[in-house]
Protein backbone atom coordinates (compact mmCIF):
# COMPACT_ATOMS: atom_id res chain seq x y z
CA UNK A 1 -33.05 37.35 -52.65
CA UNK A 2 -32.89 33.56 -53.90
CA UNK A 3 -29.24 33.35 -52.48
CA UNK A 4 -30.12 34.91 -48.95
CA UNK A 5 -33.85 32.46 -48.51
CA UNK A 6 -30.97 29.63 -49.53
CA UNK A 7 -28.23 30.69 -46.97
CA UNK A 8 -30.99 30.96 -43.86
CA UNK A 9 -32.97 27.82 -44.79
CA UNK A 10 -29.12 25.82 -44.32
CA UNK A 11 -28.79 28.04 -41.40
CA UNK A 12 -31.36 27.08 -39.99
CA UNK A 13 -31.54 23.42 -40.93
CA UNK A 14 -27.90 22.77 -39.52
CA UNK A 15 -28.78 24.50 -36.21
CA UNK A 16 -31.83 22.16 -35.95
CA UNK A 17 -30.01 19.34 -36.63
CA UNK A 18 -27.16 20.23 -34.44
CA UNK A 19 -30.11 20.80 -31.50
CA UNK A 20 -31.27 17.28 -32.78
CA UNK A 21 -28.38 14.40 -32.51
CA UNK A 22 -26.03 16.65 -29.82
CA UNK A 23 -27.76 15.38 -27.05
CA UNK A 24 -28.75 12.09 -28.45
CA UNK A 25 -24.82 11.68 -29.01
CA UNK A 26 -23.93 12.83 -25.63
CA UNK A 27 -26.30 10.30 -24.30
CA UNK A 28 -24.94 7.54 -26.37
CA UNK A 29 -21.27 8.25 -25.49
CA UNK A 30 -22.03 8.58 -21.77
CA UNK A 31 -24.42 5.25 -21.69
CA UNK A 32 -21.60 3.45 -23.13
CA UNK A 33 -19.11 4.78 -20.86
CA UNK A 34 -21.51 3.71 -18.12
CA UNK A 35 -21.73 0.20 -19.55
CA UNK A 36 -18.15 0.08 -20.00
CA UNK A 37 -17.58 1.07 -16.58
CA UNK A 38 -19.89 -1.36 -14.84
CA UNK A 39 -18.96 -3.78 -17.08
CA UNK A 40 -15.10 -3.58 -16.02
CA UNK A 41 -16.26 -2.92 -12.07
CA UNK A 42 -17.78 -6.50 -11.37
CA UNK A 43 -15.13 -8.09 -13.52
CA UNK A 44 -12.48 -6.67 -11.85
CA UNK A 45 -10.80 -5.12 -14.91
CA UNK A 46 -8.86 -2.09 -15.56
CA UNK A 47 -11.06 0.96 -15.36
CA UNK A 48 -10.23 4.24 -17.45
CA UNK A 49 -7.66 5.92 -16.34
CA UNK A 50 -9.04 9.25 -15.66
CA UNK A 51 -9.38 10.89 -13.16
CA UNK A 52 -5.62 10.12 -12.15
CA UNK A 53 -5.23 12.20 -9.29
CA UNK A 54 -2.83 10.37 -7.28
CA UNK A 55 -3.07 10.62 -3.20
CA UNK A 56 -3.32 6.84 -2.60
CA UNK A 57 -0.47 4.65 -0.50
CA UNK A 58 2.13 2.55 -0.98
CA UNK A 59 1.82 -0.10 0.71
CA UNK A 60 5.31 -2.33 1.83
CA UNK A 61 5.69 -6.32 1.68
CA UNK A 62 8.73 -8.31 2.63
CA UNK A 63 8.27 -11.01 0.41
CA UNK A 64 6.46 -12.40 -2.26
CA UNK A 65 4.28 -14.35 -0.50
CA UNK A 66 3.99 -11.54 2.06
CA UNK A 67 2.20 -9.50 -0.84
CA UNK A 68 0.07 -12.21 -2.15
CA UNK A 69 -1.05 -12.77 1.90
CA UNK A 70 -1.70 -9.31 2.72
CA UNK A 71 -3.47 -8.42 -0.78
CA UNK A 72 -6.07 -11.82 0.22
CA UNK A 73 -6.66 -10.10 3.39
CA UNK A 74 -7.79 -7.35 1.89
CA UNK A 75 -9.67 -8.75 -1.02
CA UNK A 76 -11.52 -11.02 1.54
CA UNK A 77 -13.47 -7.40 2.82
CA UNK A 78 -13.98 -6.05 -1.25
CA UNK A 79 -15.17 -2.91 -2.10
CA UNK A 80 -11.94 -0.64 -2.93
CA UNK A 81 -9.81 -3.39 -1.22
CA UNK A 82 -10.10 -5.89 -4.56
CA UNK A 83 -7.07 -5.71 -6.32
CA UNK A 84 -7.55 -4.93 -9.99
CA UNK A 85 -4.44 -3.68 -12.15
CA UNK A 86 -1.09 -4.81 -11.94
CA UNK A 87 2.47 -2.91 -13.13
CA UNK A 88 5.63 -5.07 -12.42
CA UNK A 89 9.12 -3.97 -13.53
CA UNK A 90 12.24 -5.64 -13.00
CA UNK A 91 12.53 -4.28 -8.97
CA UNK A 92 9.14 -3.59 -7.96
CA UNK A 93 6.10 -6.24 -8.33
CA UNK A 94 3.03 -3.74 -7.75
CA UNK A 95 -1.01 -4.47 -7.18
CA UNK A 96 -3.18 -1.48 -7.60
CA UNK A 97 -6.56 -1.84 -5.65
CA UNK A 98 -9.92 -0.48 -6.49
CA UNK A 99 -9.15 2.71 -3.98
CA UNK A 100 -5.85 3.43 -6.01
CA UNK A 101 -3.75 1.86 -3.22
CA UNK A 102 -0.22 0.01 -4.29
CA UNK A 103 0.75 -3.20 -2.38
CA UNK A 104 4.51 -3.63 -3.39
CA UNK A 105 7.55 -6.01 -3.29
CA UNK A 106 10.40 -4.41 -4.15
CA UNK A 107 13.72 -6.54 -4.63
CA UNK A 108 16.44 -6.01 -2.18
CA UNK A 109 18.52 -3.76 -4.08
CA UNK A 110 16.32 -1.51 -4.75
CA UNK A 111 14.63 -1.33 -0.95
CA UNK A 112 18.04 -0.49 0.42
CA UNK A 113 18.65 2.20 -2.12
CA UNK A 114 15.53 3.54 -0.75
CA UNK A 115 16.51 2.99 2.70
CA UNK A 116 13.97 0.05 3.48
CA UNK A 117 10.98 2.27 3.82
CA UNK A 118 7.82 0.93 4.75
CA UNK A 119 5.25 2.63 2.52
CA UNK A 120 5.19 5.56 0.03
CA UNK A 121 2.71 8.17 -1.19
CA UNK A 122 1.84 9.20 -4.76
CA UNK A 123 1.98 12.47 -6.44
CA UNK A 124 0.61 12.43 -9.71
CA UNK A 125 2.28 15.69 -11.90
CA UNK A 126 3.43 16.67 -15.46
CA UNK A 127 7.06 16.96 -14.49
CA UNK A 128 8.12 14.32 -11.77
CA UNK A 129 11.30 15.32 -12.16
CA UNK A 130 11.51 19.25 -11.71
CA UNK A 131 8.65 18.88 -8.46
CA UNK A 132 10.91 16.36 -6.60
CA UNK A 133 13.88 18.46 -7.29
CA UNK A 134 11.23 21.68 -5.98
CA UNK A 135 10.61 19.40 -2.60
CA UNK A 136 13.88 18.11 -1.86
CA UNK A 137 15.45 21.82 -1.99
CA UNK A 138 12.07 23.07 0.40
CA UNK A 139 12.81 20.27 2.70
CA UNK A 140 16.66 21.00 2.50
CA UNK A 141 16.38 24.22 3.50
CA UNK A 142 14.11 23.51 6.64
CA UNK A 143 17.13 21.26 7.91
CA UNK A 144 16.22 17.93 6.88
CA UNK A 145 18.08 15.42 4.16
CA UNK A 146 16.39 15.08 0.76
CA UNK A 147 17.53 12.98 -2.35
CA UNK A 148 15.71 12.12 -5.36
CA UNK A 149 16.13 9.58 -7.53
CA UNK A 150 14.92 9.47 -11.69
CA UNK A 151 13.66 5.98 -12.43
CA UNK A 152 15.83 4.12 -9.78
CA UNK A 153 14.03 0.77 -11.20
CA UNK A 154 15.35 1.51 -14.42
CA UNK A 155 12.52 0.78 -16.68
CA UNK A 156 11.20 4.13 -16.96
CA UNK A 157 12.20 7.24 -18.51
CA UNK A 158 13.90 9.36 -15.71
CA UNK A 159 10.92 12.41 -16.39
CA UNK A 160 7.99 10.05 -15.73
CA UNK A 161 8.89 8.58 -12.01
CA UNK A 162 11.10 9.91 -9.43
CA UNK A 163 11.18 9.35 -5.91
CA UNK A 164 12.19 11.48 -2.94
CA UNK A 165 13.41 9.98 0.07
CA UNK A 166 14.06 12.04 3.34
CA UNK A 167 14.50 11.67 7.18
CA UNK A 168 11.61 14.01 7.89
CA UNK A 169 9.72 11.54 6.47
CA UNK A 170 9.41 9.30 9.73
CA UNK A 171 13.45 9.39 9.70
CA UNK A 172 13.06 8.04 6.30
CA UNK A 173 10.14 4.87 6.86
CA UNK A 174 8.32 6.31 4.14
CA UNK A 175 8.97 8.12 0.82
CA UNK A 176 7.37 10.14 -1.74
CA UNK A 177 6.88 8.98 -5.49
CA UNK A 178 6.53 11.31 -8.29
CA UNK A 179 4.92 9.80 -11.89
CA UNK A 180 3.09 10.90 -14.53
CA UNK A 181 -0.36 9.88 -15.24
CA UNK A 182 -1.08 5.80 -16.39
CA UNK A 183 -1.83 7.08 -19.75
CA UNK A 184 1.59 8.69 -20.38
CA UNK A 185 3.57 5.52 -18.57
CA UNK A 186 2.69 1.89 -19.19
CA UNK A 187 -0.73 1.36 -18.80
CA UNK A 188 -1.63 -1.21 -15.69
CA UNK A 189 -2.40 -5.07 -16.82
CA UNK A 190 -5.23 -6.61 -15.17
CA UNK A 191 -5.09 -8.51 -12.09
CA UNK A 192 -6.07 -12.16 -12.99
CA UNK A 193 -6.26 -15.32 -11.07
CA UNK A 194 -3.01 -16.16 -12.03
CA UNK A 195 -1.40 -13.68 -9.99
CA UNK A 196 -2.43 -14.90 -6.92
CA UNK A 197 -0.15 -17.47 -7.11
CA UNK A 198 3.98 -17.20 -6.51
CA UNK A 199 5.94 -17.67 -9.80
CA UNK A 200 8.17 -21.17 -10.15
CA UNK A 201 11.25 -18.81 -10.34
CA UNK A 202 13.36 -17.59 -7.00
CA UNK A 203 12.26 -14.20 -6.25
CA UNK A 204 14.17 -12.03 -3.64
CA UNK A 205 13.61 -11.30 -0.80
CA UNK A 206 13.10 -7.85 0.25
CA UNK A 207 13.59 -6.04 3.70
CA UNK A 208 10.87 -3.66 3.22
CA UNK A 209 9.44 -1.47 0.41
């Protein structure tokens, strides 16, 4: 009898102090999420990196100073325009704004690889790879051209970013890129004041994306 008051007074004393600090914790975690958040917002930092949905453009510059003019055009209105994170390889110098957009300079090499496209669009999937290979055989077979290419910047593993070029894509002006979320690929630096100004070192010039 001793052993069954015992077991129901625990019972009952862990569901009442589950009832008890649950929602006090969930209010803690998302009030610090919020701060964190707001915090990052009016500094201009990176935010978390969820949701990662993908959907925004890639913008095209044809120079370095073409990026830097056309990102101070758009930071001059704010809002989503404010650039915030930054992810340069070796080919591509990119500026992620607020609204998930990419302003790019891409070297020369890799722009005519590409075919000098103009702008881009992002898919955000699991397997970059086997979905470009999925489009470029749909497109294929509806009579267009289609060729993908696995980490053509070569900084990446070929799995996490592909793109997919094609001439029903506006006879090729634009392409489609294929990556993996920003917490399974190098997460974005922030943007700081530094970066609005051109580095001391020649940079190439690129024809278009």
């Amino acid at each position: 009898m001793r052993s069954e008051s015992a077991i129901i007074f625990f019972s009952t004393f862990k569901s009442n102090l589950v009832k008890s600090f649950a929602p006090k914790t969930f209010i803690l975690l998302f009030t610090l999420v919020g701060v964190y958040s707001t915090v990052t917002f009016f500094r201009g930092g990176n935010f978390l990196p969820f949701p990662d949905n993908g959907g925004g453009a890639i913008l095209a510059t044809s120079t370095k100073e073409a990026q830097l003019a056309v990102l101070t055009v758009l930071n001059n209105h704010g809002g989503g325009n404010v650039p915030v994170m930054k992810d340069n390889s070796s080919q591509v110098d990119r500026a992620f704004l607020r609204n998930d957009t990419i302003v790019n300079f891409t070297r020369l090499e890799l722009s005519t690889r590409l075919g000098n496209p103009v702008a881009g669009y992002q898919i955000v999937t699991s397997n970059p790879l086997d979905d470009a290979q999925n489009d470029a055989s749909i497109l294929q077979a509806k009579g267009f051209t289609a060729e993908w290419l696995a980490d053509p910047e070569g900084d990446a593993a070929p799995e996490t970013l592909v793109f997919l070029k094609s001439n029903a894509f506006g006879d090729g002006r634009w392409i489609l890129v294929y990556r993996r979320t920003k917490v399974k690929m190098n997460m974005p630096k922030n943007w700081t004041p530094e970066d609005w100004t051109v580095p001391d070192h020649g940079l190439e010039n690129s024809l278009a994306f």
